[in-house]
C-alpha atoms as a PDB file:
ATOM      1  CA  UNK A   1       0.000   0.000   0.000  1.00  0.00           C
ATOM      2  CA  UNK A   2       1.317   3.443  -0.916  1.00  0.00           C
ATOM      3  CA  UNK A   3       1.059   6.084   1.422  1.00  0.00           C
ATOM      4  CA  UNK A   4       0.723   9.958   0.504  1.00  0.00           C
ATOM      5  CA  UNK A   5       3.923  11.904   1.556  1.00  0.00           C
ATOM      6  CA  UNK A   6       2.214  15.239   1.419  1.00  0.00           C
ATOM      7  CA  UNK A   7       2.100  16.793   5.144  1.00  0.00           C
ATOM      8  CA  UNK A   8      -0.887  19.255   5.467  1.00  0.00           C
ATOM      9  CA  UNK A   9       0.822  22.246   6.878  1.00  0.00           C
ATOM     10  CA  UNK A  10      -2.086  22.491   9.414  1.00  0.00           C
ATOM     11  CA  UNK A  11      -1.346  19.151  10.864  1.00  0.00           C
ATOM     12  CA  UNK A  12       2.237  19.852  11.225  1.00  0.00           C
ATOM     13  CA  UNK A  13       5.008  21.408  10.064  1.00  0.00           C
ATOM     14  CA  UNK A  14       9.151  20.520   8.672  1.00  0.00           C
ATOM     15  CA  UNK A  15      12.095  20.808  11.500  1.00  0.00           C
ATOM     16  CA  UNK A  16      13.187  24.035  10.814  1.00  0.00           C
ATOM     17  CA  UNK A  17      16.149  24.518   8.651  1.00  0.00           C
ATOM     18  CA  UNK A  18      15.418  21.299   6.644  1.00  0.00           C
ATOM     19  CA  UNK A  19      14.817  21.897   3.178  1.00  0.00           C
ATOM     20  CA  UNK A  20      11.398  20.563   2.210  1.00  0.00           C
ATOM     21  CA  UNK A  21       9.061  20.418  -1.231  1.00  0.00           C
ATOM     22  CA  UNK A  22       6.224  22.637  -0.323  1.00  0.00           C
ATOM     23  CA  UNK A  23       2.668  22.686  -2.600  1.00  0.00           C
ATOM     24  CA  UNK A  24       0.461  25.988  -3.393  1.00  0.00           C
ATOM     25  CA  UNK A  25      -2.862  25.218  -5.068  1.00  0.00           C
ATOM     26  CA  UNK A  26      -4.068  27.660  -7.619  1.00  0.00           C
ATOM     27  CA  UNK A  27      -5.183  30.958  -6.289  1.00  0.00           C
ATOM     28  CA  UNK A  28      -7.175  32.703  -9.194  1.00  0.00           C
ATOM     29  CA  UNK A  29      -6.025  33.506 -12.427  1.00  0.00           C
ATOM     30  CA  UNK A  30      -2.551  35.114 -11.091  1.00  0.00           C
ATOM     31  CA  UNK A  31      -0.738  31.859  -9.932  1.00  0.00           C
ATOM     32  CA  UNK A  32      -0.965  28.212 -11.500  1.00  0.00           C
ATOM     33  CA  UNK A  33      -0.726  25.557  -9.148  1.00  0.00           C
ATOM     34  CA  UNK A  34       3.370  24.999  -7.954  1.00  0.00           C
ATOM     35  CA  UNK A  35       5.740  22.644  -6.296  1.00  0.00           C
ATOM     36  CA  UNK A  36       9.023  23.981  -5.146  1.00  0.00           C
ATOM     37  CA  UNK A  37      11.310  23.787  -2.493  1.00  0.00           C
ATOM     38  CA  UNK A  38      11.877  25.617   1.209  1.00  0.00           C
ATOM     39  CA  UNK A  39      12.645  25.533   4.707  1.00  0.00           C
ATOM     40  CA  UNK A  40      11.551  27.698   7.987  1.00  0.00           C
ATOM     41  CA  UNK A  41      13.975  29.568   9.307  1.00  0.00           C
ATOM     42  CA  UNK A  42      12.775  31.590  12.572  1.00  0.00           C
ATOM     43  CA  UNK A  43       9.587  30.408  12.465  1.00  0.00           C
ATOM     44  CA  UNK A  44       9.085  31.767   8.877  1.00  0.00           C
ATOM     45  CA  UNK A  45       8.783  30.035   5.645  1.00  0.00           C
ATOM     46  CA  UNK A  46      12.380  31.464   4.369  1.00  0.00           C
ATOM     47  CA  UNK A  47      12.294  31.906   0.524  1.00  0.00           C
ATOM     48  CA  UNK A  48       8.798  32.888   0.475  1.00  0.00           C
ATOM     49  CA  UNK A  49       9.469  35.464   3.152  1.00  0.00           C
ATOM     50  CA  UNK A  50      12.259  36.589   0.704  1.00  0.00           C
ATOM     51  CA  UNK A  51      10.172  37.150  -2.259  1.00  0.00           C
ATOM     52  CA  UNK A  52       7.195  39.284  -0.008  1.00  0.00           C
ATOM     53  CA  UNK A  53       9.807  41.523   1.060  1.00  0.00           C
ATOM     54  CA  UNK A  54      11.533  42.173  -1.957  1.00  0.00           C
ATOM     55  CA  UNK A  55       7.978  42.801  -3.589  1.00  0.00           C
ATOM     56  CA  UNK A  56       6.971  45.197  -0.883  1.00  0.00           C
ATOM     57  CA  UNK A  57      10.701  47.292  -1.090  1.00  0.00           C
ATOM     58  CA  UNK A  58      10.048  47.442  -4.926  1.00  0.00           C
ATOM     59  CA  UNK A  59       6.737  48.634  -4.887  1.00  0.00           C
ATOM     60  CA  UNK A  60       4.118  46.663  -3.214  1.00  0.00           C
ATOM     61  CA  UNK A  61       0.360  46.902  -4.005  1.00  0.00           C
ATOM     62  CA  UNK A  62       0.903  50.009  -6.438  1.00  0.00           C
ATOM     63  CA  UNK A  63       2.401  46.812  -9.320  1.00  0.00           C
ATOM     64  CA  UNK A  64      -0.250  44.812  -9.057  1.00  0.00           C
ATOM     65  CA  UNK A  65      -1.404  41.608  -7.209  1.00  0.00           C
ATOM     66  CA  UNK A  66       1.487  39.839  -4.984  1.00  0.00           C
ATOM     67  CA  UNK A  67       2.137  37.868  -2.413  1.00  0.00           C
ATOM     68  CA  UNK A  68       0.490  37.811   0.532  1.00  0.00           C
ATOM     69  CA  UNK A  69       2.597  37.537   4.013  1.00  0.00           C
ATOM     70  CA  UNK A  70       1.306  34.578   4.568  1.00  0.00           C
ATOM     71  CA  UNK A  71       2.633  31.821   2.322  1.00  0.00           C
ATOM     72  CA  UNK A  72       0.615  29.924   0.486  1.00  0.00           C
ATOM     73  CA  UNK A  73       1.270  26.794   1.059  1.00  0.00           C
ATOM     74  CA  UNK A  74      -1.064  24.024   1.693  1.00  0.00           C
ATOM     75  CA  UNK A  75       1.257  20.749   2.484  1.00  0.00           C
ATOM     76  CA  UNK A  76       4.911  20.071   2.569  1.00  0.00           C
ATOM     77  CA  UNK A  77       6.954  16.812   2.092  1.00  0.00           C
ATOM     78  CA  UNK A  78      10.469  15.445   2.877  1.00  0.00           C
ATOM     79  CA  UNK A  79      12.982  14.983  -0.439  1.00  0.00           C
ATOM     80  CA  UNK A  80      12.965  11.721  -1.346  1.00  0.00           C
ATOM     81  CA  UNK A  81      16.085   9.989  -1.234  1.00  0.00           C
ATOM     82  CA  UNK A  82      18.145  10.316  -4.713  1.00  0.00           C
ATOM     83  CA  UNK A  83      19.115   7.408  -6.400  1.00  0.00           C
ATOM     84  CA  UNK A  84      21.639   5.033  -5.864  1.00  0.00           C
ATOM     85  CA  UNK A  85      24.849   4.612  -9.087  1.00  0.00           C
ATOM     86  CA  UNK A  86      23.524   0.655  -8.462  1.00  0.00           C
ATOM     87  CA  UNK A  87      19.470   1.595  -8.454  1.00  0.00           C
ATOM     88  CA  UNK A  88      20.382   3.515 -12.026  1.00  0.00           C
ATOM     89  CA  UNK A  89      21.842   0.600 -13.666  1.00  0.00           C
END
């Protein structure tokens, strides 16, 4: 039986400082669904912090729709392990 590795960010969230794949579902006709990668650092979601600050010093709300403080994520899950030179073959 396979099990889902997606971790609803309600139920619980990564150690922090451990890089994790994090999903946003779509939000309206400005961003597609995504998968990408961070961490928490601090208590905040790290790269996604990064990007809301750098769109508030750069202009904010007068450029159009951004992102909110809050990130958008939904669930998070652990990188798999990478394969091994002998799993490859």
């Amino acid at each position: 039986m396979h099990t889902n590795p997606w971790i609803s960010v309600e139920r619980e969230l990564p150690p922090e400082e451990e890089l994790v794949l994090v999903y946003t579902p779509p939000r309206g006709i400005h961003y597609d669904e995504c998968v990408d990668f961070d961490w928490i650092f601090e208590g905040m979601w790290y790269n996604h912090n990064d990007f809301y600050e750098h769109y508030i010093i750069v202009g904010g709300p007068k450029l159009g729709p951004g992102p909110s403080e809050e990130a958008p994520y939904t669930h998070w899950m652990r990188i798999p392990e990478l394969p091994t030179p002998k799993d490859v073959q």
